[in-house]
Protein backbone atom coordinates (compact mmCIF):
# COMPACT_ATOMS: atom_id res chain seq x y z
CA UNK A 1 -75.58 51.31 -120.29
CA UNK A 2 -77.21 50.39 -117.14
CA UNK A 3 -80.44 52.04 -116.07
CA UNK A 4 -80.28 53.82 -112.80
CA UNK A 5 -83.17 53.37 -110.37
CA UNK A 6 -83.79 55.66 -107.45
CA UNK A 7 -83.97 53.84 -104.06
CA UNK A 8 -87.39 53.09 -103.54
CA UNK A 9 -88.44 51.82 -106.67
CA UNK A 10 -88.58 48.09 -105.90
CA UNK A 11 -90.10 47.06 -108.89
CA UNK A 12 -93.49 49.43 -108.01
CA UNK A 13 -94.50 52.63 -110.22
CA UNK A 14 -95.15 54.89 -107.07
CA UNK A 15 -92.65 57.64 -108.73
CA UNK A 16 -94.24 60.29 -110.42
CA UNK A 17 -93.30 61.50 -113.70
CA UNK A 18 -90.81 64.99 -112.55
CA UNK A 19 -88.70 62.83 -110.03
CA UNK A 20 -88.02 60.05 -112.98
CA UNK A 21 -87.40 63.60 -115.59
CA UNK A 22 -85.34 64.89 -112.88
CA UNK A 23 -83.24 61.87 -112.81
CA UNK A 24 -82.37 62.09 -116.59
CA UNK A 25 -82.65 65.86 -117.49
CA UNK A 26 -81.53 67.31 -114.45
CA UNK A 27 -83.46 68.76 -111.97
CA UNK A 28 -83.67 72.66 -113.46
CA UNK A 29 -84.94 71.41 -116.93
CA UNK A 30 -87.75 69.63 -115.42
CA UNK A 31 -88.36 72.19 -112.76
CA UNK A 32 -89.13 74.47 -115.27
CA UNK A 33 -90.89 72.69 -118.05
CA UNK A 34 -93.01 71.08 -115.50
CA UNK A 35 -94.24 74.04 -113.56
CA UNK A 36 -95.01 75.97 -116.79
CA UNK A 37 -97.08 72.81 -117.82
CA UNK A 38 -99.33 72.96 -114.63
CA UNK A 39 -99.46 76.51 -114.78
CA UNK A 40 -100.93 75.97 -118.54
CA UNK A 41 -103.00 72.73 -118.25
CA UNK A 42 -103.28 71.51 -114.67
CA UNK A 43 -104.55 74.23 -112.40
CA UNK A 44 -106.87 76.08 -114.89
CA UNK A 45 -108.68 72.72 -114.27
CA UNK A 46 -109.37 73.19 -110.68
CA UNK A 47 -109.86 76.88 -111.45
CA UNK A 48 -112.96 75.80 -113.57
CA UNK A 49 -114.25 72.93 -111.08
CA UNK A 50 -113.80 75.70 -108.11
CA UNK A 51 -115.78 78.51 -110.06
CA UNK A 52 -118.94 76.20 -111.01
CA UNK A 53 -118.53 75.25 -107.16
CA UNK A 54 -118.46 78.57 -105.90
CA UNK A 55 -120.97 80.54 -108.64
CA UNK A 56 -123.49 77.57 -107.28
CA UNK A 57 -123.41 77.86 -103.90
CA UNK A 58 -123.87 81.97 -104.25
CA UNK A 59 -126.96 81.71 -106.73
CA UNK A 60 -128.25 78.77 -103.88
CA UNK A 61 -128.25 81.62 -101.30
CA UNK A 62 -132.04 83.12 -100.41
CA UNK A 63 -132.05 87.10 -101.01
CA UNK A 64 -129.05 87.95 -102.88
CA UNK A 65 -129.36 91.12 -104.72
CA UNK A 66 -129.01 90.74 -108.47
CA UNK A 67 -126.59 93.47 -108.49
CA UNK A 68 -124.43 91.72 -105.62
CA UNK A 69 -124.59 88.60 -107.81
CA UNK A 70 -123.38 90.78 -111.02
CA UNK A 71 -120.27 92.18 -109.22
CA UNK A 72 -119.63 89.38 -108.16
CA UNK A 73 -119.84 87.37 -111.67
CA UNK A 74 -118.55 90.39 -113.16
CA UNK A 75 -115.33 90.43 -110.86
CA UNK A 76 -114.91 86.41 -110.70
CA UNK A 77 -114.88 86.77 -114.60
CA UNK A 78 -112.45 89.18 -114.91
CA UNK A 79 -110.01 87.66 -112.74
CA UNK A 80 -110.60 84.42 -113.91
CA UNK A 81 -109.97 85.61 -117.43
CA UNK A 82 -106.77 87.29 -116.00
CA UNK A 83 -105.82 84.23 -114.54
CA UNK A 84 -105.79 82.25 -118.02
CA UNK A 85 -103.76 84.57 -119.57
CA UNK A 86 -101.38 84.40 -116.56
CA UNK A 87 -100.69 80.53 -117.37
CA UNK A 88 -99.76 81.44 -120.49
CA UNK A 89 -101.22 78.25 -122.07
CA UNK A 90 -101.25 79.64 -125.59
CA UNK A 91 -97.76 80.24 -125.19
CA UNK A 92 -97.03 76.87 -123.25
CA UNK A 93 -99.32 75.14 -126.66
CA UNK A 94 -97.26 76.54 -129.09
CA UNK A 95 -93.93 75.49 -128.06
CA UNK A 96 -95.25 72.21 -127.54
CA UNK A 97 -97.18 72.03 -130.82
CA UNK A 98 -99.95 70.55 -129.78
CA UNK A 99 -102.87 69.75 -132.02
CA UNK A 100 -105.20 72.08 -132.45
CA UNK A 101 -108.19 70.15 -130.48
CA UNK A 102 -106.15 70.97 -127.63
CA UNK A 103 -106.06 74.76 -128.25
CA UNK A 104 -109.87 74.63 -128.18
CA UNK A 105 -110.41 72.67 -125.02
CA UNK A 106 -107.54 74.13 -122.86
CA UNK A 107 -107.72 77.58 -124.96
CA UNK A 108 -110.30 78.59 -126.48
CA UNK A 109 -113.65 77.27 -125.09
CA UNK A 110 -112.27 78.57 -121.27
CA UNK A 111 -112.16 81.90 -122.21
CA UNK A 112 -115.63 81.77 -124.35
CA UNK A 113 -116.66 80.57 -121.15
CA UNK A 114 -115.34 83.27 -119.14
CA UNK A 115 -116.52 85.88 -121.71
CA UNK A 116 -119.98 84.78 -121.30
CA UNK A 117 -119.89 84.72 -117.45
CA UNK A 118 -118.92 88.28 -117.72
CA UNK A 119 -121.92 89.38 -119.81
CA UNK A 120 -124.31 87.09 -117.58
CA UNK A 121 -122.81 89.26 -114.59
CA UNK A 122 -123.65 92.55 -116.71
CA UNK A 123 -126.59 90.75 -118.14
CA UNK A 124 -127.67 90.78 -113.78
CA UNK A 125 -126.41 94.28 -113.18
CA UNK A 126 -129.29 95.35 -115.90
CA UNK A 127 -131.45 92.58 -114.25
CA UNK A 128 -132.34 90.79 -117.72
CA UNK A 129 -134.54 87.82 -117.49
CA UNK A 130 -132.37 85.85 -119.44
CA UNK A 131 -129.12 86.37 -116.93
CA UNK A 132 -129.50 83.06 -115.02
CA UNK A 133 -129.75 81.13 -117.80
CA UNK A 134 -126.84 82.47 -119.22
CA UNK A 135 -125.16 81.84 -115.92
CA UNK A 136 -126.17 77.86 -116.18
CA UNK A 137 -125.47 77.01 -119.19
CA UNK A 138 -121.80 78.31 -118.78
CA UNK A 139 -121.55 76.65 -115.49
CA UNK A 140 -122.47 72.96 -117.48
CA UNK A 141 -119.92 73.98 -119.91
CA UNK A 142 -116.80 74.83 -117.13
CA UNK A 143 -118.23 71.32 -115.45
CA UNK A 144 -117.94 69.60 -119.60
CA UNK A 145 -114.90 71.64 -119.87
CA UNK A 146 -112.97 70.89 -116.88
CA UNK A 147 -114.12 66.84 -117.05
CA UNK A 148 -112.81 66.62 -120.62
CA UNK A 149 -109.50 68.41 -119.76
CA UNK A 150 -108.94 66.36 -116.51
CA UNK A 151 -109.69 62.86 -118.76
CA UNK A 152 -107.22 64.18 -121.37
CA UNK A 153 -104.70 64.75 -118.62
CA UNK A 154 -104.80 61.58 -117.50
CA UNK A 155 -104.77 59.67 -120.65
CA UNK A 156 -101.24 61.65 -121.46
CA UNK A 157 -99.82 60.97 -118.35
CA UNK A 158 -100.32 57.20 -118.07
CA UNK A 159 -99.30 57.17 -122.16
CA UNK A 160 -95.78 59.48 -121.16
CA UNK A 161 -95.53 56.70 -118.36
CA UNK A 162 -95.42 54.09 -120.92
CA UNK A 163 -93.14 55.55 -123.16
């Protein structure tokens, strides 16, 4: 059987990995499958990058009340949490059967995160000393979080590339 190439192929890999699917499976397989797979593992990785961004540039703001900061952290946390369980990763992880180091990085160590950035905002409402350290260290662990996911991304990629 012959292989079929698309058009602008030409020997080059500038195709990306749904329009080669789409080719064999069929465009509404793919569709699918790969929008429930960024949903799950993709854009919870700019979610993380974006709230470290965005959580730093508020605490680098002169004169923000702690209590302003606490809603805020409070709020961000609560819809970021909603926002995991929106992707439905656990779900998308165990149809997949992935291993379980997976279920920790793209699982289990977001919403930990996410959980603590909650308290550190009620930690601020209450004005505890220890709030902003609270708030860095989960910060560094979104940043560790979202680096290690976005490395393990790309090492499954380029290996489905070469399969």
């Amino acid at each position: 059987m012959a292989r079929v190439l698309p058009a602008d192929w030409n020997g080059r890999r500038n195709l990306d990995w749904a329009s080669v699917c789409r080719r064999v499976a069929g465009p509404r397989v793919v569709a699918n499958h790969h929008a429930t797979g960024v949903r799950a593992f993709i854009s919870p990785n700019a979610v993380f990058f974006t709230t470290t961004l965005v959580v730093s540039a508020l605490l680098m703001i002169p004169n923000v009340p702690a209590k302003v900061i606490g809603s805020f952290l409070s709020l961000g946390s609560i819809a970021s949490l909603g926002y995991l369980v929106y992707t439905r990763a656990h779900q998308q992880w165990q149809d997949s059967k992935l291993p379980g180091l997976d279920w920790v990085w793209f699982i289990g160590l977001p919403t930990t995160a996410y959980l603590l950035l909650l308290f550190a905002g009620i930690a601020f409402l209450f004005q505890a000393v220890f709030s902003i350290h609270l708030v860095a260290g989960v910060l560094l662990l979104l940043l560790v979080i979202g680096i290690r996911n976005a490395w393990d991304l790309v090492i499954w990629i380029s290996r489905r590339e070469h399969k």
